[in-house]
Protein backbone atom coordinates (compact mmCIF):
# COMPACT_ATOMS: atom_id res chain seq x y z
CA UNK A 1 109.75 206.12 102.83
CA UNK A 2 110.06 206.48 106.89
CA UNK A 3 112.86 207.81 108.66
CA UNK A 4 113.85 207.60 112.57
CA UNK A 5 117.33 209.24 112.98
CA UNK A 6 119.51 207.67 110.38
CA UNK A 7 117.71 204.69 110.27
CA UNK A 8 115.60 205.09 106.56
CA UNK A 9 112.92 202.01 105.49
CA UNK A 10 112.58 201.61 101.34
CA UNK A 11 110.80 199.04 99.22
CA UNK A 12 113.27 196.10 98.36
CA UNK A 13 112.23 195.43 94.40
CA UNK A 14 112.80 191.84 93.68
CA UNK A 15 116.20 191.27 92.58
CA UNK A 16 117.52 194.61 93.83
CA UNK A 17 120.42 195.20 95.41
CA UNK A 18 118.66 195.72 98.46
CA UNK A 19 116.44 192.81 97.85
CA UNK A 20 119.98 191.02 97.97
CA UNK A 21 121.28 191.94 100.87
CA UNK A 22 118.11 190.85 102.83
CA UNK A 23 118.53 187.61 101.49
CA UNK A 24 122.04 187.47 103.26
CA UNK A 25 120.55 189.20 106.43
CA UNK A 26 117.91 186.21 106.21
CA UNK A 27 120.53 183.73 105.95
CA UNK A 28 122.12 185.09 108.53
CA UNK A 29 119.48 185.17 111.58
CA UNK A 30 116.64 183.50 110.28
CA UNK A 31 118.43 180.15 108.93
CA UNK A 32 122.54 179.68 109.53
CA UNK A 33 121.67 179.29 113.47
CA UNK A 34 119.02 176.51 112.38
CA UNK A 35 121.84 174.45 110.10
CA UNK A 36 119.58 175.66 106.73
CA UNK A 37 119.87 177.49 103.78
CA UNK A 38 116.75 179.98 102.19
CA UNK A 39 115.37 177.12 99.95
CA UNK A 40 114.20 177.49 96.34
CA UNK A 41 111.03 177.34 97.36
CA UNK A 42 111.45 180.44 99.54
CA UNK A 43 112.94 182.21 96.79
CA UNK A 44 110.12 181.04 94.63
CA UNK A 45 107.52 182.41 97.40
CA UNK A 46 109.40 185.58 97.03
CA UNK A 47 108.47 186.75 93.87
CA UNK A 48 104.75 186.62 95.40
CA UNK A 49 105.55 189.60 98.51
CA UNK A 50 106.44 193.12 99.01
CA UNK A 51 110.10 193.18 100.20
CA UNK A 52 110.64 196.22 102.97
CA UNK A 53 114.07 196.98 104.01
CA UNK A 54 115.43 199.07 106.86
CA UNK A 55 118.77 200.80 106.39
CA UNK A 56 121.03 202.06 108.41
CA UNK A 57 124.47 204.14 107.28
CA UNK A 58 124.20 202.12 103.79
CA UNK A 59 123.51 198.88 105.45
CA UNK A 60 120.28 196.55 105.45
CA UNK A 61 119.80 195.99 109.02
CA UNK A 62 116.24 194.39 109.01
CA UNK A 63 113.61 192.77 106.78
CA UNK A 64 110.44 191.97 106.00
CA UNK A 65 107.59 190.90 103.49
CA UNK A 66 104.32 190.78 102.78
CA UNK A 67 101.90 188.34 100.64
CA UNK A 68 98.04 188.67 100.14
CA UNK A 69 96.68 185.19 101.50
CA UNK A 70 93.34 186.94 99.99
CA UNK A 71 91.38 190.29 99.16
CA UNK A 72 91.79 191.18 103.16
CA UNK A 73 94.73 189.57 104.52
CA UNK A 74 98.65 189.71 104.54
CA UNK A 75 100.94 187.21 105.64
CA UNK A 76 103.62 189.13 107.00
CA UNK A 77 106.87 186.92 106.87
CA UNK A 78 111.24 186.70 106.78
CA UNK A 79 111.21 189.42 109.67
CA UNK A 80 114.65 189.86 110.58
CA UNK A 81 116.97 192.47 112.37
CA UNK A 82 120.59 192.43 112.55
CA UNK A 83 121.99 191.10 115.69
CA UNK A 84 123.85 194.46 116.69
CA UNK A 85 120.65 196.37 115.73
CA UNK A 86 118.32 194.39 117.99
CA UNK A 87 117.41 196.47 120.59
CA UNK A 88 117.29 199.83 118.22
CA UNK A 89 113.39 199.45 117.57
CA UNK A 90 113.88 199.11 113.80
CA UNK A 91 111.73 196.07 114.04
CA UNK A 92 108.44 197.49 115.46
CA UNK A 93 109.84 200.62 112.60
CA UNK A 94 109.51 198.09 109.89
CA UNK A 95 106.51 196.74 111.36
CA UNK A 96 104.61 199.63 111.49
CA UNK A 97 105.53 200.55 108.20
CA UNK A 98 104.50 197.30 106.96
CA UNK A 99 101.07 197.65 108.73
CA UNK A 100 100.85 201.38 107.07
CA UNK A 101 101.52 199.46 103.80
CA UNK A 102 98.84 196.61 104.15
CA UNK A 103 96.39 199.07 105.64
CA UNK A 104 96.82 201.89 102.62
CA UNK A 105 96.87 198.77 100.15
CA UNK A 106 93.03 198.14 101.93
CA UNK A 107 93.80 194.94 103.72
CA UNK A 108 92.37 194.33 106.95
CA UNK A 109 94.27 191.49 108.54
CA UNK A 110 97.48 190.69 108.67
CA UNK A 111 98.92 187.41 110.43
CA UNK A 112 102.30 185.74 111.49
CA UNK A 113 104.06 183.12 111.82
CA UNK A 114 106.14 184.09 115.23
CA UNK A 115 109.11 182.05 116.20
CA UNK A 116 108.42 180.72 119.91
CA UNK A 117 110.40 183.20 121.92
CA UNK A 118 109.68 186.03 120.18
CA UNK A 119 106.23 185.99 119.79
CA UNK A 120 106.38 188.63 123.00
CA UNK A 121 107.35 190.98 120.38
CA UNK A 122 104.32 190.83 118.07
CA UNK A 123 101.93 190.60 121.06
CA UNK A 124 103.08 194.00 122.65
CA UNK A 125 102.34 195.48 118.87
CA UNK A 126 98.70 194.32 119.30
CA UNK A 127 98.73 191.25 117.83
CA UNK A 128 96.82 188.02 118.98
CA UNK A 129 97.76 184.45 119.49
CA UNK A 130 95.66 181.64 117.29
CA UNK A 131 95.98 178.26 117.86
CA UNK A 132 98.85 175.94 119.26
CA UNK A 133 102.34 176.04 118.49
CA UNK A 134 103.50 174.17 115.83
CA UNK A 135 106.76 173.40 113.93
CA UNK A 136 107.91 175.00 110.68
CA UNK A 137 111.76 175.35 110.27
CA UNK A 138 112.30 172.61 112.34
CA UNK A 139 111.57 174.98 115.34
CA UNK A 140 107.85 176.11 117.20
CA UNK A 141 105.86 178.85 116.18
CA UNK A 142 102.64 180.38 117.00
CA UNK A 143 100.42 182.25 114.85
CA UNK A 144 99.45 185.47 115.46
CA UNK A 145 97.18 187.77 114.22
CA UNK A 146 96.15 191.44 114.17
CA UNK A 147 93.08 193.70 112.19
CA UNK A 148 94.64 196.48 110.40
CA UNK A 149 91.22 198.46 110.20
């Protein structure tokens, strides 16, 4: 568990109350402004990651999960902050914890799927662009990677 002032990040166990709530945070910035709903297939790719939640006064305010893609690497994925919480660092909180997490776990990579636009965000963590852009959510990403170790 990490704490910053009353901001406190916790595991979100699959089909946990908190695990819940993220779902609705997803909805909420990652899909509603695209027109789309968290698929079944999401939810199916879900029961694969480590669910991290950030909470603030009782509230999930930001998101994010993990999957091995192999022995060394993590695809970190479904980051998400609420809109009034944006500018309180709780994402570069979650995503250090989530680095902490991979690293302890003894991965060595982890990459990203950043959202054109805020891919500024990863990069000033120490993360490096791979490739072109490319579409997935009907909208352009760029991958990004970082070592952990």
């Amino acid at each position: 568990m990490v704490s910053h002032s009353t901001v406190v990040i916790l595991e979100a166990p699959l089909d946990s109350g908190l695990y819940r709530d993220a779902l609705r945070l997803r909805e909420e910035i990652l899909r509603r402004p695209l027109g789309l709903r968290i698929s079944n297939e999401e939810l199916a790719d879900d029961s694969m990651r480590q669910h991290f939640c950030a909470i603030d006064c009782g509230a999930v305010v930001g998101t994010v999960s993990l999957r091995p893609l192999d022995e060394t690497t993590l695809h970190l994925k479904q980051m998400a902050i609420s809109t009034r919480k944006q500018s309180a660092r709780i994402g570069t909180r979650l995503m250090a914890h989530a680095e902490r997490w991979g690293s302890e776990a003894g991965f060595r990579f982890i990459v990203a799927h950043a959202r054109v636009g805020a891919e500024g965000f990863y990069l000033k963590l120490g993360y490096t662009p791979e490739g072109a852009t490319f579409f997935e959510q009907t909208i352009p990403h760029l991958r990004v990677t970082k070592r952990l170790r």
